[in-house]
Protein backbone atom coordinates (compact mmCIF):
# COMPACT_ATOMS: atom_id res chain seq x y z
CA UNK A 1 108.35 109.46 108.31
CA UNK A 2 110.19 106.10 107.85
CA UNK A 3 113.89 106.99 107.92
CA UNK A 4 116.71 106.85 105.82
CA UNK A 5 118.35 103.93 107.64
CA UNK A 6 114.85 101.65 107.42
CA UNK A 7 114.79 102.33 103.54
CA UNK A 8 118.39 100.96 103.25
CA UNK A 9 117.45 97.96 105.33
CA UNK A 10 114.57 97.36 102.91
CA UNK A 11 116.39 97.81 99.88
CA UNK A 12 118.84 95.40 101.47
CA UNK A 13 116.67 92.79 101.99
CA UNK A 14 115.07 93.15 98.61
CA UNK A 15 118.51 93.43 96.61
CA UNK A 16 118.19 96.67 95.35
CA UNK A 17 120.91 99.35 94.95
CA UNK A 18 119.31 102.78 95.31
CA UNK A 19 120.87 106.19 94.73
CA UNK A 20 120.71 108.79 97.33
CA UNK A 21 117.28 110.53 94.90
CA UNK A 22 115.98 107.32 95.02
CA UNK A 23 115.89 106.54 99.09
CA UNK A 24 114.38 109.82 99.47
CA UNK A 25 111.51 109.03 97.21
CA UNK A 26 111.45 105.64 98.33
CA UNK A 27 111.15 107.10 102.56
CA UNK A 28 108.36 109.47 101.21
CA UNK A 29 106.39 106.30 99.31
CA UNK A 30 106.51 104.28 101.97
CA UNK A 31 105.78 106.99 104.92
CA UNK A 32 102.08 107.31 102.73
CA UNK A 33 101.86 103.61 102.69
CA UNK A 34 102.31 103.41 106.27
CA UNK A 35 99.79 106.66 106.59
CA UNK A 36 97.13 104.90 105.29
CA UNK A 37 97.91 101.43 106.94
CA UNK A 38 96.96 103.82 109.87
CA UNK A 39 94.17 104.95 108.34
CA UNK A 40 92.53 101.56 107.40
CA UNK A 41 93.29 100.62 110.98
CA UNK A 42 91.03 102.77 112.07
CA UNK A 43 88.46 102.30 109.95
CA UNK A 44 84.63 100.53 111.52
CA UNK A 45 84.68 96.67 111.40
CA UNK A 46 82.06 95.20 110.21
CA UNK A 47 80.34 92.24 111.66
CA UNK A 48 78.13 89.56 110.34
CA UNK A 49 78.36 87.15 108.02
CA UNK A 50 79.46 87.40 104.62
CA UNK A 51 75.46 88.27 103.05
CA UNK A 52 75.77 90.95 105.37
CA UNK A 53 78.96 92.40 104.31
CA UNK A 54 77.84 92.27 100.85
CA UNK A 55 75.17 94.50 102.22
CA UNK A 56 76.79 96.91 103.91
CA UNK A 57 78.87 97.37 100.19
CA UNK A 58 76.16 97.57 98.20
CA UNK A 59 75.94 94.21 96.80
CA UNK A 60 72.80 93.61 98.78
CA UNK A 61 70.82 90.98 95.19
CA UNK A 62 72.79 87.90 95.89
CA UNK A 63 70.36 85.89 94.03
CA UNK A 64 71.43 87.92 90.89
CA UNK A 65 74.60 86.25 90.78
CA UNK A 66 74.81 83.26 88.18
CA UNK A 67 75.43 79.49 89.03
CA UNK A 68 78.77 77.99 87.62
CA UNK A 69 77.13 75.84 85.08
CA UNK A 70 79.94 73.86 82.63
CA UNK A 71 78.54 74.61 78.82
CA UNK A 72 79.85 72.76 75.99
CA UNK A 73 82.31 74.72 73.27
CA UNK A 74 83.36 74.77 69.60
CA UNK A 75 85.46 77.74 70.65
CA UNK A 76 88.96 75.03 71.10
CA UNK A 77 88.40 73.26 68.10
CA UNK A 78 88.02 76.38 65.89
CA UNK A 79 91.23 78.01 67.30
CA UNK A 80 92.78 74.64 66.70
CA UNK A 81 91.48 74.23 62.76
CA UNK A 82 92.37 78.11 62.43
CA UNK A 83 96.02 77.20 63.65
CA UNK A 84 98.56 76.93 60.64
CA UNK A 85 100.79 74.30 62.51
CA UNK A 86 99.02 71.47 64.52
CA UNK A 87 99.78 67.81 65.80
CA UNK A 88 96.80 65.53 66.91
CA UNK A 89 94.51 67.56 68.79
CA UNK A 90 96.86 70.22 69.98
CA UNK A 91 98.66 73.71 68.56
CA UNK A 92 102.43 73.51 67.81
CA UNK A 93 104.43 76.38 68.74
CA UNK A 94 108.35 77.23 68.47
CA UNK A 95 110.46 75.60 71.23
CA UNK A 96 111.63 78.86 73.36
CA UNK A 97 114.51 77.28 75.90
């Protein structure tokens, strides 16, 4: 289990004022985040190229996957004509700084 003192360094280095509750749920978090940065450690590496990762995932149809392919829109101009306040070709909006 991480302890109490590496928790206060973190919190330290992130800015963060915990209460006494709070460290102790903060050492258990980060003790199972830490666990399972273990875990994944060990898991099997897989080698290959990417095709054959896809494979071993399930994603084995690559040729299913669609080309990027630019198509043309109404979809701006609409929200644009639908907008109740507009200059040129563009939607005004309230100045928020």
């Amino acid at each position: 289990m991480i302890s109490k003192e590496e928790v206060e360094h973190i919190a330290k280095l992130a800015r963060l004022e915990l209460t006494e509750k709070e460290i102790e749920k903060m050492q258990k978090d980060l003790s199972e985040v830490f666990d399972y940065f273990e875990l994944l450690k060990k898991a099997p590496k897989v080698k290959g190229d990417y095709s054959n990762i896809l494979k071993n995932v399930g994603m084995s149809n690559l040729s299913a996957t669609r080309k990027d392919e630019m198509k043309k829109s109404d979809l701006a101009e609409e929200i644009i004509k639908a907008s109740p306040d507009k200059k040129d070709n563009y939607i005004r909006v309230k100045s928020i700084l």
